[in-house]
Every structure is written in structure tokens, then in C-alpha cells.
C-alpha atoms as a PDB file:
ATOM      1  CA  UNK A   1      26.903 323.263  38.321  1.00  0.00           C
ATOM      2  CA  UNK A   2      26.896 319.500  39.662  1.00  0.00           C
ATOM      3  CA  UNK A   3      26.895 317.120  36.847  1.00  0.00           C
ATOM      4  CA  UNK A   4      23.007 315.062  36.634  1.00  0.00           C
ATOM      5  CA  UNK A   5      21.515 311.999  35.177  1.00  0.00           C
ATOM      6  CA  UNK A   6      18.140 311.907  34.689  1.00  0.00           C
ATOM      7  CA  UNK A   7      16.626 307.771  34.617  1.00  0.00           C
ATOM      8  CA  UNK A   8      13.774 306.965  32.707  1.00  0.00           C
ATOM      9  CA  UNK A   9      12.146 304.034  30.585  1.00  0.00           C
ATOM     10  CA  UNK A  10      12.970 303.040  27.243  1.00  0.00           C
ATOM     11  CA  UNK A  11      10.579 303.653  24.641  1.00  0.00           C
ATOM     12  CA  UNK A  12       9.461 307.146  26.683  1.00  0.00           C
ATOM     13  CA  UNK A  13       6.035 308.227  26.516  1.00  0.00           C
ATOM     14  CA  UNK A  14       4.427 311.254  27.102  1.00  0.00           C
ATOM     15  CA  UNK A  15       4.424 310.868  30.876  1.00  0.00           C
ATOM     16  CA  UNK A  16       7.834 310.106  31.167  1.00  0.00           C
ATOM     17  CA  UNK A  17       8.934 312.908  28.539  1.00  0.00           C
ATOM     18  CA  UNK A  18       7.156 315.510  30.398  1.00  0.00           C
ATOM     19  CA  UNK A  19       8.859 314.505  33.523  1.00  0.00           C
ATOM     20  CA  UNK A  20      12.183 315.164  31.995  1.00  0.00           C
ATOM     21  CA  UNK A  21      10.676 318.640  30.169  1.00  0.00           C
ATOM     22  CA  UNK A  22      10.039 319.899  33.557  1.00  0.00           C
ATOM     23  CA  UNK A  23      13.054 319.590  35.244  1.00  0.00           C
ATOM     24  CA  UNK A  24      15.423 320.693  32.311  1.00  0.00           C
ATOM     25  CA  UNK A  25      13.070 323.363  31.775  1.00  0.00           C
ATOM     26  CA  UNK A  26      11.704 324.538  34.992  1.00  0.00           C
ATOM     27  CA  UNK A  27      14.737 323.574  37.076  1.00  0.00           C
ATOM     28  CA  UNK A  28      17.364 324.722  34.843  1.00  0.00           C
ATOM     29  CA  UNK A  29      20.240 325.120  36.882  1.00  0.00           C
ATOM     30  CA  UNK A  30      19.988 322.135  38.189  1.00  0.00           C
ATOM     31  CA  UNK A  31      18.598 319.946  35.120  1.00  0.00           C
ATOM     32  CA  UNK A  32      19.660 321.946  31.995  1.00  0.00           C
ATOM     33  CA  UNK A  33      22.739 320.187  30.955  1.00  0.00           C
ATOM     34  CA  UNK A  34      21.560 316.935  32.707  1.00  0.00           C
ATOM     35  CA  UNK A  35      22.492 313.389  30.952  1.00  0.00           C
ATOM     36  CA  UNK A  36      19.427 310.681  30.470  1.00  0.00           C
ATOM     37  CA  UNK A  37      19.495 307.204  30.454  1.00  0.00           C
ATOM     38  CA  UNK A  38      17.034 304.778  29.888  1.00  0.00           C
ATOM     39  CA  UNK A  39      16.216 301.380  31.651  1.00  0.00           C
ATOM     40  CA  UNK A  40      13.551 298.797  31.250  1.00  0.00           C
ATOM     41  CA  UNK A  41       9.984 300.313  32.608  1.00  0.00           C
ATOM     42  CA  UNK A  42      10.136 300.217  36.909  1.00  0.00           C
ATOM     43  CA  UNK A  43      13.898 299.380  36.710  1.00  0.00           C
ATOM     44  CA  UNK A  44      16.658 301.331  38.254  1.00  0.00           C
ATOM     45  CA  UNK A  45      19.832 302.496  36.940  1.00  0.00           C
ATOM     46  CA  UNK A  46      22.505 299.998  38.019  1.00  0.00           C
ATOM     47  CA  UNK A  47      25.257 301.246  40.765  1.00  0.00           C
ATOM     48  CA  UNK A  48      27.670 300.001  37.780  1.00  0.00           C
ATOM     49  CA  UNK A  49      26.425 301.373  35.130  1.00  0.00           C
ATOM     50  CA  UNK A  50      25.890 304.877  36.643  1.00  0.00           C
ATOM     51  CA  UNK A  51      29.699 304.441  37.743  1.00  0.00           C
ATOM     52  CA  UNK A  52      30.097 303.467  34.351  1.00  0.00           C
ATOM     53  CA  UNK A  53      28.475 306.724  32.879  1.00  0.00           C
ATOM     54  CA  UNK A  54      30.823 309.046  35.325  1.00  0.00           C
ATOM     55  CA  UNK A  55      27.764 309.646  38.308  1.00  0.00           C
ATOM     56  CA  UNK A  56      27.502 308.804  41.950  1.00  0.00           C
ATOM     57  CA  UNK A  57      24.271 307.383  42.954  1.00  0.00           C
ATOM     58  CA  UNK A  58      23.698 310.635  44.313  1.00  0.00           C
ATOM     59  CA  UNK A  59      23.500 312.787  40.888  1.00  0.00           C
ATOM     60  CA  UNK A  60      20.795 310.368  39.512  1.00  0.00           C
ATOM     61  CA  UNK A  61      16.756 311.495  40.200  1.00  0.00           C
ATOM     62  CA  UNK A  62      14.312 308.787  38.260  1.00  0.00           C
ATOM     63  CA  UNK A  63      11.207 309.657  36.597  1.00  0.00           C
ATOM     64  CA  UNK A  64       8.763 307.302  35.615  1.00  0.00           C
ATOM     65  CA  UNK A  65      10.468 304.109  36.939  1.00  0.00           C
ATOM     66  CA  UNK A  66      12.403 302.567  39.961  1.00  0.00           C
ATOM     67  CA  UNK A  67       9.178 303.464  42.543  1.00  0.00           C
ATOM     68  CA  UNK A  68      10.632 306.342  44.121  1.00  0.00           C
ATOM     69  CA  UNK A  69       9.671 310.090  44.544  1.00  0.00           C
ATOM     70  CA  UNK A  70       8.907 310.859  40.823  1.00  0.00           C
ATOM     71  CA  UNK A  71       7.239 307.129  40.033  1.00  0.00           C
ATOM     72  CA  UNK A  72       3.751 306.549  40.492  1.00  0.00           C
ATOM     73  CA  UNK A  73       3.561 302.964  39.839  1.00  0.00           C
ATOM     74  CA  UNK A  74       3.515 301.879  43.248  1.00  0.00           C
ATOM     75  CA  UNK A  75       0.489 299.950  45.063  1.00  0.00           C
ATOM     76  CA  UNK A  76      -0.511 303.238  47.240  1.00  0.00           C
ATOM     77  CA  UNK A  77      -0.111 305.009  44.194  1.00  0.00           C
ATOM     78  CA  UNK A  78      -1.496 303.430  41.239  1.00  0.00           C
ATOM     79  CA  UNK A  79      -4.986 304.616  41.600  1.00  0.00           C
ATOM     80  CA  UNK A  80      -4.633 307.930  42.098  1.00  0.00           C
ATOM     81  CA  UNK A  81      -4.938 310.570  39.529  1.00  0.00           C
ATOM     82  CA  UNK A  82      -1.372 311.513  39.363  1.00  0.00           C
ATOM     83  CA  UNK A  83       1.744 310.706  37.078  1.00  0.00           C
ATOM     84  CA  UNK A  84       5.498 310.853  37.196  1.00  0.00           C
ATOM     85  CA  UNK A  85       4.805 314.710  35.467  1.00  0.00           C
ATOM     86  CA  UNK A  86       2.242 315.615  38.128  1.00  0.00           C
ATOM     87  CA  UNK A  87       4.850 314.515  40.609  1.00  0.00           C
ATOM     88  CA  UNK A  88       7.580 316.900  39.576  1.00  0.00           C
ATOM     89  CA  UNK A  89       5.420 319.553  38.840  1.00  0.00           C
ATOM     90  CA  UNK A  90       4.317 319.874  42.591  1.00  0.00           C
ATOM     91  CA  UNK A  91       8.238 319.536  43.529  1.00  0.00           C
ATOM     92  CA  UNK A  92       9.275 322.161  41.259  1.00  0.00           C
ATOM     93  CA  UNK A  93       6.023 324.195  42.753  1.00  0.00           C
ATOM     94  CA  UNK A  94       7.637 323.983  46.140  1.00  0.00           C
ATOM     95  CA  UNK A  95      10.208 325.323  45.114  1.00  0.00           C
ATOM     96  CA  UNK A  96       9.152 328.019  42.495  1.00  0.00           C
ATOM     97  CA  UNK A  97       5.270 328.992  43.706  1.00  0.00           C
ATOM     98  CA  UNK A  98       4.829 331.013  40.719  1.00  0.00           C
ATOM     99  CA  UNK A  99       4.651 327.840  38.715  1.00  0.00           C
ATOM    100  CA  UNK A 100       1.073 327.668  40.621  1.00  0.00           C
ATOM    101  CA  UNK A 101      -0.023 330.399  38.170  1.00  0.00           C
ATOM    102  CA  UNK A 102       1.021 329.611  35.128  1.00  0.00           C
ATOM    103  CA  UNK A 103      -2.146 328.412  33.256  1.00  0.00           C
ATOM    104  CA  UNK A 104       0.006 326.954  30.261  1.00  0.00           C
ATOM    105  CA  UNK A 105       1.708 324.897  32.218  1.00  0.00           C
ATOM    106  CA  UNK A 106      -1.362 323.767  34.421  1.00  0.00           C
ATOM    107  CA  UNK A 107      -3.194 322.664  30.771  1.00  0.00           C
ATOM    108  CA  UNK A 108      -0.085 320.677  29.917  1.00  0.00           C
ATOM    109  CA  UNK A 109       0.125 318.512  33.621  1.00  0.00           C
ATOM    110  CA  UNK A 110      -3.847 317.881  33.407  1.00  0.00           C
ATOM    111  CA  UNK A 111      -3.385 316.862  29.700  1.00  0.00           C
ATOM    112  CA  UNK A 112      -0.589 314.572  30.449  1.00  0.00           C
ATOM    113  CA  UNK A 113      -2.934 312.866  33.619  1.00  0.00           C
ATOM    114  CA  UNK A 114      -5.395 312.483  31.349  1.00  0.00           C
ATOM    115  CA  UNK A 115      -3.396 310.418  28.760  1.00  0.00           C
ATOM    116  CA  UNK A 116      -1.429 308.157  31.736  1.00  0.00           C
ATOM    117  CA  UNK A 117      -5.415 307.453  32.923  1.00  0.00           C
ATOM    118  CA  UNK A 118      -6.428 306.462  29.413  1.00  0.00           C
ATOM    119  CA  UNK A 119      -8.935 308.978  30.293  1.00  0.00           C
ATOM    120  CA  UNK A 120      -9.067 309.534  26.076  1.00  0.00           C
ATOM    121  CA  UNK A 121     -11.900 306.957  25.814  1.00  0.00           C
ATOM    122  CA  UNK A 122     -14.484 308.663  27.585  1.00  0.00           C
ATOM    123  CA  UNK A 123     -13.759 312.311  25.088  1.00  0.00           C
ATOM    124  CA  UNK A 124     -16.318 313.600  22.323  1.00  0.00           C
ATOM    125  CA  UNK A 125     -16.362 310.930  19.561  1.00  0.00           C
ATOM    126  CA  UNK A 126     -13.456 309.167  20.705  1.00  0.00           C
ATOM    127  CA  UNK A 127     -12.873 306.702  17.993  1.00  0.00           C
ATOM    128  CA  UNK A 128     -12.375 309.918  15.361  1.00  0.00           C
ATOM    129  CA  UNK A 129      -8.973 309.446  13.750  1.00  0.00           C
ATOM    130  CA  UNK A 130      -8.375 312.927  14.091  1.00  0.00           C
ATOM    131  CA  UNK A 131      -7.102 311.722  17.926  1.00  0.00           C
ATOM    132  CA  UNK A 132      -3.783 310.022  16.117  1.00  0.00           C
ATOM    133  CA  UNK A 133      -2.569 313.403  15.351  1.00  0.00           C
ATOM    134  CA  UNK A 134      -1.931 314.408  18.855  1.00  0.00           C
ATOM    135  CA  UNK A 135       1.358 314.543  20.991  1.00  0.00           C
ATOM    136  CA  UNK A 136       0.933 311.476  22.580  1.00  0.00           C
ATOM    137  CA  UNK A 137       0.347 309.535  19.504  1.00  0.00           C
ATOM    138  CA  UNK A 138       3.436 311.476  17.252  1.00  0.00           C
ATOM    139  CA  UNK A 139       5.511 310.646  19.941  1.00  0.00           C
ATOM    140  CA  UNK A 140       4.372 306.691  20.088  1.00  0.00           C
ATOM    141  CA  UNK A 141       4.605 306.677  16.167  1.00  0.00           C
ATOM    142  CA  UNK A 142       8.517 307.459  16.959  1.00  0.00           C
ATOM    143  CA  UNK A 143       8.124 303.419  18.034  1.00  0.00           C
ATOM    144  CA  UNK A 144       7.117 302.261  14.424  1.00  0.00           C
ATOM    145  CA  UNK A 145       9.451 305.078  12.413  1.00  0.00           C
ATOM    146  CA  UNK A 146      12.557 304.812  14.391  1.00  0.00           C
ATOM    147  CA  UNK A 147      11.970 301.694  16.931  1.00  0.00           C
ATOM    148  CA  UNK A 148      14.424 301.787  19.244  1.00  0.00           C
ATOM    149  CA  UNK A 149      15.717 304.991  19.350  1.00  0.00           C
ATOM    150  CA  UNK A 150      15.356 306.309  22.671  1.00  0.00           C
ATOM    151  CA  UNK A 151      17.408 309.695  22.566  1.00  0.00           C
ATOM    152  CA  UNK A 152      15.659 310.663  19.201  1.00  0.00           C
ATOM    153  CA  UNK A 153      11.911 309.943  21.022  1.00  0.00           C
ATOM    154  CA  UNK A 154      12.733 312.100  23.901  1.00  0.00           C
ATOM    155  CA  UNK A 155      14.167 315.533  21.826  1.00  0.00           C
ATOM    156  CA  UNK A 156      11.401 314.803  19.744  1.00  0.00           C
ATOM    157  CA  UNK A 157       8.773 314.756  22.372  1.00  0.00           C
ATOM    158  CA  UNK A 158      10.814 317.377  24.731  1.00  0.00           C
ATOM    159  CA  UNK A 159      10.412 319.725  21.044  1.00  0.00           C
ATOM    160  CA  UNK A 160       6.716 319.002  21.262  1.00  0.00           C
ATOM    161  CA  UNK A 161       6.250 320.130  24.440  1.00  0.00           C
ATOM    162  CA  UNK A 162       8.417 323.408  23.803  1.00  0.00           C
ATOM    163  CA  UNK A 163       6.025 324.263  20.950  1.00  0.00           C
ATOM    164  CA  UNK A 164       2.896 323.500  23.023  1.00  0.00           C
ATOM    165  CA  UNK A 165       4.327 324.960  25.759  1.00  0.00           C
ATOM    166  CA  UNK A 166       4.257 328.231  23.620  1.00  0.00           C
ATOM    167  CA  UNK A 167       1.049 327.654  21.624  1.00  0.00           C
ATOM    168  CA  UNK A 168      -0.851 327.031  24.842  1.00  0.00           C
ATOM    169  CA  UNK A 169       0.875 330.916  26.479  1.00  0.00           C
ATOM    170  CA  UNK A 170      -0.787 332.709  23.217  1.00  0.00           C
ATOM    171  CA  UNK A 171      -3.983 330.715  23.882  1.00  0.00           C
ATOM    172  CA  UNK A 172      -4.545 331.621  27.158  1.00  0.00           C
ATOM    173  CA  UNK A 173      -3.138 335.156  26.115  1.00  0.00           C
ATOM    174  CA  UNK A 174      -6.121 334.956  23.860  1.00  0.00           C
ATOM    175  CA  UNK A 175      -8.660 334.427  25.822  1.00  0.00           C
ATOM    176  CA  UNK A 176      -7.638 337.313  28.305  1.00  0.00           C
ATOM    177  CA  UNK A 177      -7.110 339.652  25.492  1.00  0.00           C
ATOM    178  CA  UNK A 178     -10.994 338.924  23.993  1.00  0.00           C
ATOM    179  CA  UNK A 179     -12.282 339.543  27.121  1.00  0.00           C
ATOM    180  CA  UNK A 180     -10.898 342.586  27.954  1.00  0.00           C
ATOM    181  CA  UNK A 181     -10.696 343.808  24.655  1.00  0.00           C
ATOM    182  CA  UNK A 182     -12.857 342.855  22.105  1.00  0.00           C
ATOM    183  CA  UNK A 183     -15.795 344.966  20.759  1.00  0.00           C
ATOM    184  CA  UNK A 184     -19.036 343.204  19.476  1.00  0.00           C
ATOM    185  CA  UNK A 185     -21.012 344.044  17.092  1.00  0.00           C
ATOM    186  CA  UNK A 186     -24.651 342.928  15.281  1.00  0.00           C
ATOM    187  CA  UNK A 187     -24.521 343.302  11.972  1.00  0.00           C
ATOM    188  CA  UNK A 188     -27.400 342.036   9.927  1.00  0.00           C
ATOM    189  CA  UNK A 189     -28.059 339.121  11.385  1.00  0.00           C
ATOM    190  CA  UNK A 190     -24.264 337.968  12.305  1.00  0.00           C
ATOM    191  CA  UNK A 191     -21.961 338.608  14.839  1.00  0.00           C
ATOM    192  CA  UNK A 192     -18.596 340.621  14.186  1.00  0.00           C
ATOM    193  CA  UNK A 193     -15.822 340.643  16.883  1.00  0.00           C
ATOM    194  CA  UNK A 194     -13.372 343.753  15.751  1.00  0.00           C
ATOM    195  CA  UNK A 195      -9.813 343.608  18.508  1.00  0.00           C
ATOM    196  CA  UNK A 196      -6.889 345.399  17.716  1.00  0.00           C
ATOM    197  CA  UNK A 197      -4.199 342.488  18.955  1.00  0.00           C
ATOM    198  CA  UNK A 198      -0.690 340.973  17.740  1.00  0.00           C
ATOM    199  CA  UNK A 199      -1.985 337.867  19.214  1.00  0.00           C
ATOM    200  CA  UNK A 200      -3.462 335.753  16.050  1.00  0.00           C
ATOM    201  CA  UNK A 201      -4.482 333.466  18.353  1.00  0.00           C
ATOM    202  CA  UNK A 202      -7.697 335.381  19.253  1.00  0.00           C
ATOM    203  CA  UNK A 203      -9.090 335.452  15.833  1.00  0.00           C
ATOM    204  CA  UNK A 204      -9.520 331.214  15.760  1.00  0.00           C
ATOM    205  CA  UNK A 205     -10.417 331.332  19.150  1.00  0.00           C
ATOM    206  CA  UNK A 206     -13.355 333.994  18.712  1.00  0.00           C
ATOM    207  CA  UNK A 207     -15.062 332.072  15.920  1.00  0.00           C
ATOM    208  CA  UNK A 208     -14.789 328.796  18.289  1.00  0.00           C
ATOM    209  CA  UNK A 209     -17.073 331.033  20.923  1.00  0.00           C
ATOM    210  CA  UNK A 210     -19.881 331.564  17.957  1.00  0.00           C
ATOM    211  CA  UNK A 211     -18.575 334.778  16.207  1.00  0.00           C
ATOM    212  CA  UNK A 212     -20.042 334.705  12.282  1.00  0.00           C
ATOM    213  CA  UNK A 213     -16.757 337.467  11.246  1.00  0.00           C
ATOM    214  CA  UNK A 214     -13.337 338.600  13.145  1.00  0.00           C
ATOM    215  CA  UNK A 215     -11.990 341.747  11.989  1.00  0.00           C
ATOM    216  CA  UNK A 216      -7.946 342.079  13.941  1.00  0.00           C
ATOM    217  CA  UNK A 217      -5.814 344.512  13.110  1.00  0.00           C
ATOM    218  CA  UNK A 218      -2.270 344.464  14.487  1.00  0.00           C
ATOM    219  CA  UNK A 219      -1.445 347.934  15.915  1.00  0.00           C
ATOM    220  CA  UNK A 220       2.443 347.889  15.761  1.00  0.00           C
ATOM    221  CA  UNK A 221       2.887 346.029  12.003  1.00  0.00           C
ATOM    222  CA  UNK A 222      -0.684 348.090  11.065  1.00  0.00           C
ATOM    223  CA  UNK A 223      -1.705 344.935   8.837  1.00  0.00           C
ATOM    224  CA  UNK A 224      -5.514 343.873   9.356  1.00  0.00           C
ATOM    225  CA  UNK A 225      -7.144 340.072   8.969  1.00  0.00           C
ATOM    226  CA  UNK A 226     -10.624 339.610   8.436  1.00  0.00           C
ATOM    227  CA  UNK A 227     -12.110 335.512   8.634  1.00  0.00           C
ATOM    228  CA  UNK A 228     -15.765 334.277   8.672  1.00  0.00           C
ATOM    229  CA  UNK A 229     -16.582 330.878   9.962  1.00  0.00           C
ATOM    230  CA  UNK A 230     -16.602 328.412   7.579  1.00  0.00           C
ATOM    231  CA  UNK A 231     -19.899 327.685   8.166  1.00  0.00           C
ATOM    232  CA  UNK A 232     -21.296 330.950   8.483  1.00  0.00           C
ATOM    233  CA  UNK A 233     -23.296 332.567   5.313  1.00  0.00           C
ATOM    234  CA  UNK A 234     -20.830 335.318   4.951  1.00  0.00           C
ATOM    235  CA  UNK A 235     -19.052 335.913   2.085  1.00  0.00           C
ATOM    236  CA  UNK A 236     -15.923 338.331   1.988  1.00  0.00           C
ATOM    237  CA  UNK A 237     -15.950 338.814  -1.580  1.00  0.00           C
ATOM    238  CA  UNK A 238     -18.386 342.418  -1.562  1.00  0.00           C
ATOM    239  CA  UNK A 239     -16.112 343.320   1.359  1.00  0.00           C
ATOM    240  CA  UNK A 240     -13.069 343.286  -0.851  1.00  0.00           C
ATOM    241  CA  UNK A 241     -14.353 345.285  -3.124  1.00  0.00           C
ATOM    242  CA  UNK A 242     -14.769 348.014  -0.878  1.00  0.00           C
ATOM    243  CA  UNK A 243     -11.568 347.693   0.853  1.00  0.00           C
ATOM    244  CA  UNK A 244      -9.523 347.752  -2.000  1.00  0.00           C
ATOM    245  CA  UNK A 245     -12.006 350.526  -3.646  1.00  0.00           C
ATOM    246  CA  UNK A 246     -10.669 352.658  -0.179  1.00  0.00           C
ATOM    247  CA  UNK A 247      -7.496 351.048   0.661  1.00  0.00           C
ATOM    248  CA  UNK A 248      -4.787 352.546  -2.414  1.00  0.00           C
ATOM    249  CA  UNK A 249      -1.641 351.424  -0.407  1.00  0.00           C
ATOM    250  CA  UNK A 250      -2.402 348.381   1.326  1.00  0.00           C
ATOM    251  CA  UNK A 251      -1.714 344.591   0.407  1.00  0.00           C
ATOM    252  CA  UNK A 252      -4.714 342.517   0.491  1.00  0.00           C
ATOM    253  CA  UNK A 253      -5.314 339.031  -0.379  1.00  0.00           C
ATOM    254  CA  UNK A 254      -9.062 337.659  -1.270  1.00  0.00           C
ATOM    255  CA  UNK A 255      -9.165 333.860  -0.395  1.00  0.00           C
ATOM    256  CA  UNK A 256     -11.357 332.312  -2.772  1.00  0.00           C
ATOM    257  CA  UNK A 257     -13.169 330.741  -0.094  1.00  0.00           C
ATOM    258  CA  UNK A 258     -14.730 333.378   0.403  1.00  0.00           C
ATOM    259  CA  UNK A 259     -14.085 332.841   4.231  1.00  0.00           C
ATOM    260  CA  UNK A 260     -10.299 335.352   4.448  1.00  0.00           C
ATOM    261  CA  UNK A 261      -9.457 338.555   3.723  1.00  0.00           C
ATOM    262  CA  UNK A 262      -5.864 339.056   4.608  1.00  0.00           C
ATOM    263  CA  UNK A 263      -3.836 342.516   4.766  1.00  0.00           C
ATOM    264  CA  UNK A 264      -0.778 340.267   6.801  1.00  0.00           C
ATOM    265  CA  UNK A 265       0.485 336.721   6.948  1.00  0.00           C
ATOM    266  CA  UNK A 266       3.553 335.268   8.294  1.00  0.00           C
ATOM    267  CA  UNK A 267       3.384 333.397   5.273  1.00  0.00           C
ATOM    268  CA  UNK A 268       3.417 336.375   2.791  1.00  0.00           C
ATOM    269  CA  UNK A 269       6.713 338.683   4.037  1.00  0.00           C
ATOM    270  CA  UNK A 270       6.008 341.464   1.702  1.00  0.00           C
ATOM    271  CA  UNK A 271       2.631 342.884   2.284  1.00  0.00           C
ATOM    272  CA  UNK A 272       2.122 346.234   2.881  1.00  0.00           C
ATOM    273  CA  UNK A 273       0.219 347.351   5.851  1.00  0.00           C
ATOM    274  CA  UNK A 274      -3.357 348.672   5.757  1.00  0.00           C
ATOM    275  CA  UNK A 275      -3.736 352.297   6.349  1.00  0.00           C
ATOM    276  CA  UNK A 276      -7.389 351.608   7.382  1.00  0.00           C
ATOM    277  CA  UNK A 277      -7.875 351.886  11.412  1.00  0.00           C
ATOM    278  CA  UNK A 278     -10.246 348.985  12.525  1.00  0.00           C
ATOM    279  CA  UNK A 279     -13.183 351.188  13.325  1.00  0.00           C
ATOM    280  CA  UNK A 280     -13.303 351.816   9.121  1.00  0.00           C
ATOM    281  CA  UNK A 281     -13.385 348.755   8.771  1.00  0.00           C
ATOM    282  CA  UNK A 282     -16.259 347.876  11.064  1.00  0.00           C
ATOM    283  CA  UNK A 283     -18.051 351.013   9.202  1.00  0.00           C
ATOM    284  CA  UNK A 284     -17.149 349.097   5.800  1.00  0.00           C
ATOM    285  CA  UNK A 285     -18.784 346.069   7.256  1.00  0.00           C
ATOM    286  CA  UNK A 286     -21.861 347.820   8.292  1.00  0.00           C
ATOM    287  CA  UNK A 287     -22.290 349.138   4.840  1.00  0.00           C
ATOM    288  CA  UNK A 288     -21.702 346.323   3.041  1.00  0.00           C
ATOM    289  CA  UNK A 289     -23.605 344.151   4.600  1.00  0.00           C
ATOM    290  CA  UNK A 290     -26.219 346.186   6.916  1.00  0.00           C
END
């Protein structure tokens, strides 16, 4: 594999550090083991010092900076809805088309537009300091905790976008998976979503879309969750009751709450599984609280 260097800004933001994601990631042999370098923002590495660092001028792609096919800071480009991300990503689609249909990575370019745009300003309540806690703004607080620091701001945002990367394949996972599997019920007044699913992203997800109770049961570990929206008028407690009245073998845990009833957590490594299939529990349900 030829040696690379990768050329960005100091100080790398999200745009830049999605640039760099994509082409280590997505153009791996290539990009894997590439080198980066930083440079003051719409500077290019100097013939020197890339001689200096062991690369022909040749070996060196910039993102972000130095105007050329991954910058979008030029005149004829500065208005238009794209970024030094977007750029690569239609590159790498050239040459990978199946990057086209991945929906994960589609949510991550037209989240990182939106950020280059400030487009931020226009969203839901956007003065909420709940906004600070996103990517963009862990990876600017890198500025204040470690000013300076290039390298350590780009792994740290390259990590970020591995684990949103990931988060954002179960999401979309999730909604699939509810739509094609999920059974709905009317119990009482509330509605109750039962899925049988490893994917614990669906149970979340189904109370964002309105349902009152989630019943998912795993069916390779056999453990079973159970969650009510916080704001619903459910209460778990009577539920418990009968579940542990049925369930002799099983390992539940009763959130006071009120809100979770858990038979499996990645946070609790010795629970037993549930023999209960997820149809007994929906009958449970019905009793209790039909």
C-alpha cells in the first residue's frame, strides 16, 4: 500500500473530521494507515514540509483547506449546500455505489451539512442547552480542555463518529424491524407494542412514535424488557406482581419508577432469562390492566 497524508486545518471541526472518517474508513486501502497533518484553515501543506514528513506532493489529498477537490470554500462554492464531507462522500460513491444505500451514513453527511450551514439556529427551541451535548460541540469543547491539540481532537472526533456511525445502523435497523414486525395492541385505553427483537433500539424508538407500553423479548438470550413512557399513566408495579407470581426462574428487576420492568440489561450480566414467550406476556397485560 502507497504511503498517504491526509491535510487538514488545525483546530478540526466536525466538517473537517468527517472528511478524514470517510476516507480512512470507507477507502481503507487507500486511507487506513494514512498520516494527517494540519495547516492554518485554506492553507496548503508546504512542498518542504511534506518532503520533510517523507511524501511527494503526490501522496497528499486535502480536506477542508487549500481550495481544491475536497474544499468548499471557494467563491463558486461557498453558497452551496455542500462541505468538504459531502465532497468525499460523492467521490467515495463513485467509486463504491453501495455507499448510495447506506442510510447511516446518508444521516451522518446531511447532519454534518447542516452544522457547516449553521443550519442549527433555525431547529426546535434552538437556544435549549441540551444542543451543547452534541458531536459538534464535544468535539469544539476539545478547544477549551486540551487547546491545541490537534491529533487528540481528531481520534476523538474520528471515535465519535465510529460510535454514531453504529448507533445510527441499529436506529435505522429499528425502524425497519417495527415496521415489519411489531404487533399492536389496545389495551384499556393505551397502546402496547409487543416485538420479539435483539435490537434495543426499537423499544426507545416505539415510545417516540406514541406507544403508552413496549413489551421486547430477545429470542436468542430469551430475556424480556417491558418500559412505559414516562409520561404515560401506566404503572408497572401490578404487572410485576403477576410476572413474578408466574415467572419461578426468571430474573426480573422492578424500577421504582414505575416506568421498567427488566428481565435483561447489559448492565446486569447475571440475570436469568424469562421462560415467559411474549404472547404471555401480552395476555398478562390484558389481565392486569384490561
Amino acid at each position: 500500500m502507497e504511503k498517504r497524508l491526509i491535510v487538514t486545518h488545525h483546530a478540526p471541526d466536525l466538517d473537517a473530521i468527517g472528511a478524514v472518517w470517510l476516507l480512512k474508513r470507507f477507502n481503507s486501502e487507500d486511507y487506513a494507515s494514512a498520516s494527517v497533518s494540519f495547516v492554518d484553515p485554506g492553507d496548503k501543506i508546504s512542498p518542504r514540509e511534506c518532503e520533510n514528513l517523507g511524501f511527494s506532493e503526490e501522496q497528499v489529498t486535502h480536506v477542508d483547506t487549500g481550495l481544491g477537490e475536497f474544499d468548499h470554500h471557494q467563491p463558486e462554492r461557498a453558497r452551496q449546500l455542500i462541505t468538504a464531507t459531502s465532497l468525499v462522500y460523492q467521490h467515495l460513491c463513485q467509486l463504491q455505489p453501495e455507499l448510495e444505500t447506506d442510510q447511516a451514513l446518508r444521516t451522518i453527511i446531511e447532519y454534518v451539512i447542516e452544522i457547516d450551514h449553521f443550519k442549527e439556529i433555525s431547529w426546535p427551541d434552538a437556544g435549549s442547552v441540551r444542543y451543547r451535548f452534541m458531536i459538534h460541540e464535544l468535539i469544539r469543547g476539545v478547544e477549551y480542555t486540551d487547546p491545541h491539540n490537534d491529533e487528540f481532537q481528531l481520534r476523538f472526533g474520528l471515535t465519535c463518529l465510529d460510535n454514531v456511525y453504529a448507533v445510527l445502523k441499529h436506529h435505522h435497523k429499528a425502524e425497519k424491524i417495527l415496521k415489519e414486525k411489531g404487533q399492536t395492541y389496545q389495551v384499556s385505553g393505551f397502546r402496547l407494542l409487543a416485538i420479539e427483537t435483539r435490537n434495543d433500539n426499537t423499544i426507545k424508538l416505539a415510545l417516540t412514535q406514541g406507544y403508552d407500553m413496549v413489551v421486547c423479548k430477545d429470542p436468542q438470550r430469551g430475556h424480556i424488557r417491558i418500559k412505559a413512557r414516562p409520561d404515560s399513566a401506566v404503572e408497572l408495579q401490578p404487572l410485576y406482581q403477576k410476572i413474578i407470581e408466574l415467572d419461578q426462574k426468571g430474573t426480573w428487576l422492578y424500577h421504582n419508577s414505575g416506568k421498567m420492568l427488566l428481565n435483561g440489561s447489559y448492565k446486569h450480566r447475571n440475570q436469568v432469562p424469562s421462560p415467559l414467550t411474549i404472547n404471555q406476556v401480552v395476555e398478562q397485560i390484558k389481565l392486569v390492566y384490561g
